[in-house]
N, C-alpha and C. Protein backbone atom coordinates (compact mmCIF):
# COMPACT_ATOMS: atom_id res chain seq x y z
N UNK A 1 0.84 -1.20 0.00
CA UNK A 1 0.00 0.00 0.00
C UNK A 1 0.88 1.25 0.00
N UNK A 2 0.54 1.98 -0.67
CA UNK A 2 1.26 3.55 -0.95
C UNK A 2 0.73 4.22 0.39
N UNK A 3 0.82 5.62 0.85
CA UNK A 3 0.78 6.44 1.35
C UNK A 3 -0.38 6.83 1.04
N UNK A 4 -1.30 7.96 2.06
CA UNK A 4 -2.27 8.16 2.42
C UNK A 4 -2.29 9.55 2.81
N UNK A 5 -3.27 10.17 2.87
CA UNK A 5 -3.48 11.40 3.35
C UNK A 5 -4.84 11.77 4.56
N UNK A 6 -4.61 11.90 5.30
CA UNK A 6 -4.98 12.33 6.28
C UNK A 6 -6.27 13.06 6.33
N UNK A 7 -6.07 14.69 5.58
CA UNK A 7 -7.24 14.53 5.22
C UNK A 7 -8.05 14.53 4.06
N UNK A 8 -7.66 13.55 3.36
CA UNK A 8 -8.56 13.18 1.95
C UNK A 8 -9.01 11.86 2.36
N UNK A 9 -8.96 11.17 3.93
CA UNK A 9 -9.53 10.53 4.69
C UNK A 9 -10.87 11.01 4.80
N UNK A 10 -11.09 12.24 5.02
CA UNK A 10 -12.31 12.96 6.07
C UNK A 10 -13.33 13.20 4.64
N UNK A 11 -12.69 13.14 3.35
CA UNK A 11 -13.35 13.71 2.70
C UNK A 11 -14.10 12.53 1.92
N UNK A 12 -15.34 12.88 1.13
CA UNK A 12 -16.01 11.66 0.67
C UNK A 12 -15.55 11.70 -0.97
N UNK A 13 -16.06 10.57 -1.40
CA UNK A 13 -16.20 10.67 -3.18
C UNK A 13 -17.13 12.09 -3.44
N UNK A 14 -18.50 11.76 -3.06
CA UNK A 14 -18.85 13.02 -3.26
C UNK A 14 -18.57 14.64 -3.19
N UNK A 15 -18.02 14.80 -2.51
CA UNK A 15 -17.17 16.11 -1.83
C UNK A 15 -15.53 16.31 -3.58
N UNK A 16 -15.32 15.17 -3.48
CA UNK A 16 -14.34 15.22 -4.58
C UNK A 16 -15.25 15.10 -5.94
N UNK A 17 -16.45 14.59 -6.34
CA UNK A 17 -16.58 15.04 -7.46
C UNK A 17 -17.02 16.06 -7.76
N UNK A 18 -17.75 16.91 -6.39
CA UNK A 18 -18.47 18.12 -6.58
C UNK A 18 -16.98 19.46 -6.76
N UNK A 19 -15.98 18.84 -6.25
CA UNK A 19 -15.38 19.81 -6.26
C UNK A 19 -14.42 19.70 -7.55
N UNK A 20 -14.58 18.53 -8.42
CA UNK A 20 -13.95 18.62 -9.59
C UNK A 20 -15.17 19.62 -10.71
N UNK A 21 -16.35 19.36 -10.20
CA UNK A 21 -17.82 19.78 -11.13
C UNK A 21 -17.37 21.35 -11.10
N UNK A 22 -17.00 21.73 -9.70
CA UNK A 22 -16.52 23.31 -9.52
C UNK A 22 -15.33 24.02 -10.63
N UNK A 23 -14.27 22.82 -10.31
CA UNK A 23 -13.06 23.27 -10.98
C UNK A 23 -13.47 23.50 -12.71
N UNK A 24 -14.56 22.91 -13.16
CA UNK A 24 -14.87 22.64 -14.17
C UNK A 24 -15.33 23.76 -14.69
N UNK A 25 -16.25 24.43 -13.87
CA UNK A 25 -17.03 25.71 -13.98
C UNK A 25 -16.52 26.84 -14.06
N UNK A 26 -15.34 26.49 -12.93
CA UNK A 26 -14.48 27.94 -12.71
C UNK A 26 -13.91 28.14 -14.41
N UNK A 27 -13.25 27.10 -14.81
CA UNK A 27 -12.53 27.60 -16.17
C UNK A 27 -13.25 27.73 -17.25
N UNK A 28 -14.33 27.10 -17.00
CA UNK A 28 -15.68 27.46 -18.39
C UNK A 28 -15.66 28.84 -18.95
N UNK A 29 -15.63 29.91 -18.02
CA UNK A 29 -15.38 31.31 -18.72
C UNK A 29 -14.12 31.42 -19.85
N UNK A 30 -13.24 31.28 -19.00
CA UNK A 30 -11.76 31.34 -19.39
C UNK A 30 -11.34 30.90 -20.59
N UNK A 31 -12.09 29.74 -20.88
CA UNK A 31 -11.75 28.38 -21.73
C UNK A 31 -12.73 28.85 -23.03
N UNK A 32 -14.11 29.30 -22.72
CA UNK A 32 -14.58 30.15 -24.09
C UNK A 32 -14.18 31.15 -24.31
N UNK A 33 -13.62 32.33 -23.62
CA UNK A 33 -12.74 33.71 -23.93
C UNK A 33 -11.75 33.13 -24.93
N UNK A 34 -10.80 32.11 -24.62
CA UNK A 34 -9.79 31.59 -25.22
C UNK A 34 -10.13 30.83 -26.56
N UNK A 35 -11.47 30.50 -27.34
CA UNK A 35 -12.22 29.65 -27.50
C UNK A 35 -11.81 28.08 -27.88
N UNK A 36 -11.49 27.75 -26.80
CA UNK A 36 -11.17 26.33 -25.87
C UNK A 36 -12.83 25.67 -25.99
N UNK A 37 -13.23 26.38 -25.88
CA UNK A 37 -14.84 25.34 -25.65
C UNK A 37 -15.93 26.19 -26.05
N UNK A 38 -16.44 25.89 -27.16
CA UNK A 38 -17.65 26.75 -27.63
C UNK A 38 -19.15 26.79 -26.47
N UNK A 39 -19.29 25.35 -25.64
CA UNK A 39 -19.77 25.51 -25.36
C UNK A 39 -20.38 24.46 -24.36
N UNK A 40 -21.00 23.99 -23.15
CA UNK A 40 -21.00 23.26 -22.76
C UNK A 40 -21.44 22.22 -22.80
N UNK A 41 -22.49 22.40 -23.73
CA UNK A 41 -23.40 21.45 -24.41
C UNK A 41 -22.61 20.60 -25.20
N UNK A 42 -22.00 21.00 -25.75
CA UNK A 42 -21.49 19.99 -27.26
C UNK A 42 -19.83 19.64 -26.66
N UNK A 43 -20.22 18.26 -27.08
CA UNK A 43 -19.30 16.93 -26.81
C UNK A 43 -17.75 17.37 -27.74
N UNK A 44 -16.52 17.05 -27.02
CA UNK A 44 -15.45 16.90 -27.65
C UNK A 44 -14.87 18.14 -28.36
N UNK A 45 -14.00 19.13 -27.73
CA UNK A 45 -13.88 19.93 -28.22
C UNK A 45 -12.42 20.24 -27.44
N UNK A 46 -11.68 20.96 -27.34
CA UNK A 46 -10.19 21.21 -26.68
C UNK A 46 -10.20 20.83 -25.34
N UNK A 47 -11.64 21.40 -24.90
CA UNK A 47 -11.63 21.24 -23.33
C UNK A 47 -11.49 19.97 -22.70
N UNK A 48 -11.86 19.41 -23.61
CA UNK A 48 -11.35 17.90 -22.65
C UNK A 48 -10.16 17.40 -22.35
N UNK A 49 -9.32 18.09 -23.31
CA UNK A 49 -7.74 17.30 -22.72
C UNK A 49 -7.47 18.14 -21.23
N UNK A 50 -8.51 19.11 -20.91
CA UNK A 50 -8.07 19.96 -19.74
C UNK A 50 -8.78 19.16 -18.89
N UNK A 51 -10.33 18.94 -19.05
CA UNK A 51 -11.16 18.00 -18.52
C UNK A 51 -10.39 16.88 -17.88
N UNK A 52 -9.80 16.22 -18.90
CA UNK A 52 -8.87 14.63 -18.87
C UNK A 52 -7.98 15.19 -17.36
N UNK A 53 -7.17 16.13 -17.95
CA UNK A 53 -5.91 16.68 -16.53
C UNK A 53 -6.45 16.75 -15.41
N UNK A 54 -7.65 17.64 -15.37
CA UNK A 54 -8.58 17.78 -13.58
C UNK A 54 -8.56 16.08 -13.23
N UNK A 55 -9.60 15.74 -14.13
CA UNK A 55 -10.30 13.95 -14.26
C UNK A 55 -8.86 13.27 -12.98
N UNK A 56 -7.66 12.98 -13.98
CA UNK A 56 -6.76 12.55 -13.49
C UNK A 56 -6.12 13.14 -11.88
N UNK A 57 -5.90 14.61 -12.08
CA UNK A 57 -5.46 15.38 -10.57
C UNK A 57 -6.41 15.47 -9.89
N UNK A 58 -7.72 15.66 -9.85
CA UNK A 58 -8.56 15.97 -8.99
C UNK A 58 -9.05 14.55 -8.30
N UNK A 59 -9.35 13.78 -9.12
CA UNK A 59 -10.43 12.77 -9.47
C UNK A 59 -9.66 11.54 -8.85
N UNK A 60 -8.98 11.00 -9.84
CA UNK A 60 -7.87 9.75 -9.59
C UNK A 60 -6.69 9.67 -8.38
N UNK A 61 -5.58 11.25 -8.45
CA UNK A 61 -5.03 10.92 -7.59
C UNK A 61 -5.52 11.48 -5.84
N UNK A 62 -7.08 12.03 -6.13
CA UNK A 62 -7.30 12.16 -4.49
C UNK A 62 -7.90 10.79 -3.82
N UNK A 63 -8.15 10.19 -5.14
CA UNK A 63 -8.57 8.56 -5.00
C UNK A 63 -7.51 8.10 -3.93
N UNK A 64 -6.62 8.12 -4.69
CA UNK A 64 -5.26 7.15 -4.65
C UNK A 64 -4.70 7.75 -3.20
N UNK A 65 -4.82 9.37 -2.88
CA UNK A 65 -4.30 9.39 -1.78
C UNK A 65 -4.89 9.13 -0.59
N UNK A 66 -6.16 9.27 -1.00
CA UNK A 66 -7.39 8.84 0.27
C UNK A 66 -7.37 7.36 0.31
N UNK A 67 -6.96 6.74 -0.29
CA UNK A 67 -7.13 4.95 0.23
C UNK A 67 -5.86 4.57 0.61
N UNK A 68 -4.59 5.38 0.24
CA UNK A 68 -3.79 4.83 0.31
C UNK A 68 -3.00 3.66 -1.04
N UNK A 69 -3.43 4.33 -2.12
CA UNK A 69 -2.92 2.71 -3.25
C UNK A 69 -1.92 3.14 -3.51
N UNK A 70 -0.92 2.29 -4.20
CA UNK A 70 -0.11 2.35 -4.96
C UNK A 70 0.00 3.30 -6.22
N UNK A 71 -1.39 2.96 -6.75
CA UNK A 71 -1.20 3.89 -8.36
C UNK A 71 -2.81 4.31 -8.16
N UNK A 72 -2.86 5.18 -9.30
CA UNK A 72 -4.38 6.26 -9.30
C UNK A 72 -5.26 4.00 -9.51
N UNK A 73 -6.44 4.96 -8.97
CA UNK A 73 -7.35 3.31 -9.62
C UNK A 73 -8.00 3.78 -11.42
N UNK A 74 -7.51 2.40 -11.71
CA UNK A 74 -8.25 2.47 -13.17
C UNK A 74 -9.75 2.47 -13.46
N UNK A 75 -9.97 3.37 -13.86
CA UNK A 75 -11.59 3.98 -13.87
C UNK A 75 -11.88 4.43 -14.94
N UNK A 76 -12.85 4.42 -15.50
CA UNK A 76 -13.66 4.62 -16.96
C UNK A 76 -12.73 5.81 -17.04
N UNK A 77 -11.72 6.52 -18.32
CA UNK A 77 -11.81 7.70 -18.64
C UNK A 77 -12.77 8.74 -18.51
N UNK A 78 -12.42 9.98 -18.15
CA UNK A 78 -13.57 10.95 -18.15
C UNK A 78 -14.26 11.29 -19.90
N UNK A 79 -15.33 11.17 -19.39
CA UNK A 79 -16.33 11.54 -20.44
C UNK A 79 -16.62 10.23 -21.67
N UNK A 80 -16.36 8.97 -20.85
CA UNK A 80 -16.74 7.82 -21.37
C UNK A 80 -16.84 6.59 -20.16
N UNK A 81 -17.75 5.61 -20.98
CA UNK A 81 -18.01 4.82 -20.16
C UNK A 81 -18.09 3.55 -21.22
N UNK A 82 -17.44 2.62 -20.14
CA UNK A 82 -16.68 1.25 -20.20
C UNK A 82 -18.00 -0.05 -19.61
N UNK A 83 -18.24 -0.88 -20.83
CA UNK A 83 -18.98 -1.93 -20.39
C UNK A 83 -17.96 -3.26 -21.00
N UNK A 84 -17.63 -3.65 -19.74
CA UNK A 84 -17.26 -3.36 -18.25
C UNK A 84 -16.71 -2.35 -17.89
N UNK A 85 -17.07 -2.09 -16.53
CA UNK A 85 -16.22 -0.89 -16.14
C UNK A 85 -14.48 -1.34 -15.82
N UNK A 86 -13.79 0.44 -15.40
CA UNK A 86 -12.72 -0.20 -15.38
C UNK A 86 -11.72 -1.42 -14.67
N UNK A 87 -10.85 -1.29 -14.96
CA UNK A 87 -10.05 -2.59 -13.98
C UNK A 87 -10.54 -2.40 -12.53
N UNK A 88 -10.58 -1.06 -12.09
CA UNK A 88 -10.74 -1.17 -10.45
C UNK A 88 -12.20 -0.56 -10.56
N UNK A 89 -13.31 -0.26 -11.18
CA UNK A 89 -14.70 -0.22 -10.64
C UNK A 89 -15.13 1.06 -11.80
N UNK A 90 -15.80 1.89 -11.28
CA UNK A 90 -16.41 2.77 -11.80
C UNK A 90 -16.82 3.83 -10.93
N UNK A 91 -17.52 5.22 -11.11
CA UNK A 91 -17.86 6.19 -10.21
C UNK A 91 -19.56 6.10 -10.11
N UNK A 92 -19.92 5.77 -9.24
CA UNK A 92 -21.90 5.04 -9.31
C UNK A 92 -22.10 6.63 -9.14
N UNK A 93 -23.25 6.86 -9.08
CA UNK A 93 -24.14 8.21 -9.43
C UNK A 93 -25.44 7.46 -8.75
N UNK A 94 -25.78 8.49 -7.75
CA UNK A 94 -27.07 7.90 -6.92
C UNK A 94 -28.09 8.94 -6.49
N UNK A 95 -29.67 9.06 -6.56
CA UNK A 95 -29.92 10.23 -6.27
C UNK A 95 -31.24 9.77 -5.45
N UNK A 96 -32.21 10.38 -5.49
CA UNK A 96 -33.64 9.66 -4.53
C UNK A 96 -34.34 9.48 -5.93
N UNK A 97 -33.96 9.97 -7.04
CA UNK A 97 -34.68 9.45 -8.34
C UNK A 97 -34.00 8.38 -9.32
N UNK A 98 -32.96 7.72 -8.95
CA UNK A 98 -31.85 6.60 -9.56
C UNK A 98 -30.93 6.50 -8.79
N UNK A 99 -31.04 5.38 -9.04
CA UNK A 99 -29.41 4.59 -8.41
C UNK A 99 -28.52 3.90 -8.95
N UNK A 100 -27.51 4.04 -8.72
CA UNK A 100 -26.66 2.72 -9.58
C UNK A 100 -26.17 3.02 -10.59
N UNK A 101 -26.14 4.11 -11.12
CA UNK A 101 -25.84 4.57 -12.83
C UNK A 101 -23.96 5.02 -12.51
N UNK A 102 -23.58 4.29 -13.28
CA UNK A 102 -22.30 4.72 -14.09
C UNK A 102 -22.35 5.78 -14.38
N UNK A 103 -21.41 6.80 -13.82
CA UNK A 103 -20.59 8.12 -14.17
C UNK A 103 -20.20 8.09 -15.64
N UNK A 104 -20.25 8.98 -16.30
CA UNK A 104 -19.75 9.03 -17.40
C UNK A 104 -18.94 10.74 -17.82
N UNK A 105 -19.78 11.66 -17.22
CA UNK A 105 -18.99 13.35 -17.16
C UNK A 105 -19.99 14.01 -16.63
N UNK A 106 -19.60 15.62 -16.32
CA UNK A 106 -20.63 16.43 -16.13
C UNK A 106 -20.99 16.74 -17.70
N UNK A 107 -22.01 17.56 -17.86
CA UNK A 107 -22.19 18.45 -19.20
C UNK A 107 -23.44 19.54 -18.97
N UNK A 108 -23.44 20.06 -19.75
CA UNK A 108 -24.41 21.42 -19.77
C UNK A 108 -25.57 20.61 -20.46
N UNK A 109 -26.60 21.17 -19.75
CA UNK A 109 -28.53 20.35 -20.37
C UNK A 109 -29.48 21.57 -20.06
N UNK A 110 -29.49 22.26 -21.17
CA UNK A 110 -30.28 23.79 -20.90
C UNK A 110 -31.74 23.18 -20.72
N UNK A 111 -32.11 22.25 -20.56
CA UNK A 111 -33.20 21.71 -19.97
C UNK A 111 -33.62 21.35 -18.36
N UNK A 112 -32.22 22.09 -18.49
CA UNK A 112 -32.09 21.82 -16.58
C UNK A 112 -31.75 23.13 -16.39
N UNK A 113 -31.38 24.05 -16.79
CA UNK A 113 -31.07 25.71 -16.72
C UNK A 113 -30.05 25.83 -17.24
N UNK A 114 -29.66 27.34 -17.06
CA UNK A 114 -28.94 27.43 -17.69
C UNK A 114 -27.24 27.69 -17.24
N UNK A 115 -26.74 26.92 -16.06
CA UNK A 115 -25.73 26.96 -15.34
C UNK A 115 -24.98 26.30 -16.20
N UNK A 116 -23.52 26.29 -16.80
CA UNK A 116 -22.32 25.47 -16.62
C UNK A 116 -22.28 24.13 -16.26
N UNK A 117 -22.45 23.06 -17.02
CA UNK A 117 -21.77 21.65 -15.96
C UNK A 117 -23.26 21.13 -15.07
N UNK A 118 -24.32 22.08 -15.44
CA UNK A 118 -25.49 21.63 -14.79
C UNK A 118 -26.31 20.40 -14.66
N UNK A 119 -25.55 18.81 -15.27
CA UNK A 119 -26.33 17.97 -15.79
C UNK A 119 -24.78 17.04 -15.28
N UNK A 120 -25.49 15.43 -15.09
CA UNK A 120 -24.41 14.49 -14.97
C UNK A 120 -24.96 13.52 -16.75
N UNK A 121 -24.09 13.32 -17.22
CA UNK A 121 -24.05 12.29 -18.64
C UNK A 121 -23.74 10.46 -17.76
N UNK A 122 -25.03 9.80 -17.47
CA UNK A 122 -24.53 8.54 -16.80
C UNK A 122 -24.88 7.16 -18.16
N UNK A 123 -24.59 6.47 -17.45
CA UNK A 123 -24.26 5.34 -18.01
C UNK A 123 -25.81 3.79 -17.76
N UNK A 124 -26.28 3.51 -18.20
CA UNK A 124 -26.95 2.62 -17.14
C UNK A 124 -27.91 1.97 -18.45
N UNK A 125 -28.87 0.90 -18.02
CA UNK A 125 -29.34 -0.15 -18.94
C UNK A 125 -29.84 0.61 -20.38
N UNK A 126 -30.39 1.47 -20.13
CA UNK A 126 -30.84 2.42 -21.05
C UNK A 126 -29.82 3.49 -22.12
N UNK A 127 -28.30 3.28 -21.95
CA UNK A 127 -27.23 3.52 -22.88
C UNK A 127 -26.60 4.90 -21.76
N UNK A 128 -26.64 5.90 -22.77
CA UNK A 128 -26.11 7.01 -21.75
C UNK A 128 -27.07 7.85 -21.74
N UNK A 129 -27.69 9.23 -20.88
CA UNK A 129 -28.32 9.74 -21.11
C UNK A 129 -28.09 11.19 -19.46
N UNK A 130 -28.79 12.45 -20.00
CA UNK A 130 -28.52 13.21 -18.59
C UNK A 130 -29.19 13.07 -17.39
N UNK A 131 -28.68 13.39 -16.40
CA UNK A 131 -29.72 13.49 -15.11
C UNK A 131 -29.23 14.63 -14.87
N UNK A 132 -30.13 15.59 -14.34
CA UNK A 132 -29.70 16.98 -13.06
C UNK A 132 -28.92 16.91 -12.61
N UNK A 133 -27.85 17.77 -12.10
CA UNK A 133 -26.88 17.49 -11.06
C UNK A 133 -27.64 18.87 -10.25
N UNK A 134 -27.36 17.94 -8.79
CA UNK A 134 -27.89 19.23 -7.88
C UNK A 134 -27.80 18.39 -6.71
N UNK A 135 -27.40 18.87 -5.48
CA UNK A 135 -27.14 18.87 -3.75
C UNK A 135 -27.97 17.14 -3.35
N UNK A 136 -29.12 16.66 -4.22
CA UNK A 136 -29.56 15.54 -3.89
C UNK A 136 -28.84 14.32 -4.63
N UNK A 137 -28.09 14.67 -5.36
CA UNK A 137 -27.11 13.69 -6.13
C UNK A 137 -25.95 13.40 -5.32
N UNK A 138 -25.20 12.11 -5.25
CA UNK A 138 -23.91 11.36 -4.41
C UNK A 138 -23.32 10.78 -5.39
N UNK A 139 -22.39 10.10 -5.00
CA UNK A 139 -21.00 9.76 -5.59
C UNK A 139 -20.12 9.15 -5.00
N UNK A 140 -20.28 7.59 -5.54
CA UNK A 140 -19.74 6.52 -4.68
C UNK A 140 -18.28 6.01 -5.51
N UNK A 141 -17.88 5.52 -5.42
CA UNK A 141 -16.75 4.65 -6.21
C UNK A 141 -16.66 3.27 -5.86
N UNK A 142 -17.43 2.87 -7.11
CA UNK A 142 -18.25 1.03 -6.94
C UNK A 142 -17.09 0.34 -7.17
N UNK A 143 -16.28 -0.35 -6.78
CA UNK A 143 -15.42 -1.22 -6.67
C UNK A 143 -15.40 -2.71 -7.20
N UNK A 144 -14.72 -3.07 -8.39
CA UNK A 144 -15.16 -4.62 -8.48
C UNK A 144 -14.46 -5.49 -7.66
């Protein structure tokens, strides 16, 4: 077992994806000024190799320092999803209206307003599709 952190102990999955959803938002301005990302809605565009970098620093290695592993855990790439999931599990998405759904990214769903990153893209029997993101949504890391 690798080294550990203390307090990325105290902190949950959820707490770390909300605060990657943040980091996400914060540069959304920045990233269309620059035009890095036309827009939040539409899939695949520069922003993701920045996406990918948070995904990995935010995401993977607070994983890795909060359990203590050796290496980040292998987990679906951001902004795709793996049937099967990855070598070490997947990120579940749980709310009082679904459970169980495979993480797949945040994204913008002007059907949900008009915030930044306002929508989760999950994974589940029904292919991929959005749900709301909002304070009643969690974030587990399902383990195989």
């Amino acid at each position: 077992m690798g080294e550990s952190s203390e307090l990325l102990q105290q902190v949950s999955e959820t707490q770390i994806l909300r605060a990657f959803q943040r980091a996400l938002v914060a540069l959304y301005p920045i990233l269309r000024e620059l035009d890095c990302i036309s827009d939040d809605t539409q899939p695949y565009d520069p922003f993701d190799r920045v996406a990918d970098a948070l995904w990995d620093e935010l995401v993977l290695k607070s994983l890795q320092w909060k359990y203590g592993l050796d290496a980040q855990p292998q987990l679906p790439p951001y902004g795709y999803s793996r049937v099967p999931p990855g070598t070490d599990g997947y990120i579940r998405v749980d709310s009082p209206e679904i459970s169980n759904l495979q993480f797949v990214g945040f994204i913008g769903d002007r059907s949900f307003g008009s915030e930044p990153f306002n929508a989760i893209a999950v994974s589940g029997s029904n292919g991929i599709s959005p749900i709301p993101f909002g304070e009643r949504v969690s974030f587990q890391w399902q383990r195989n």
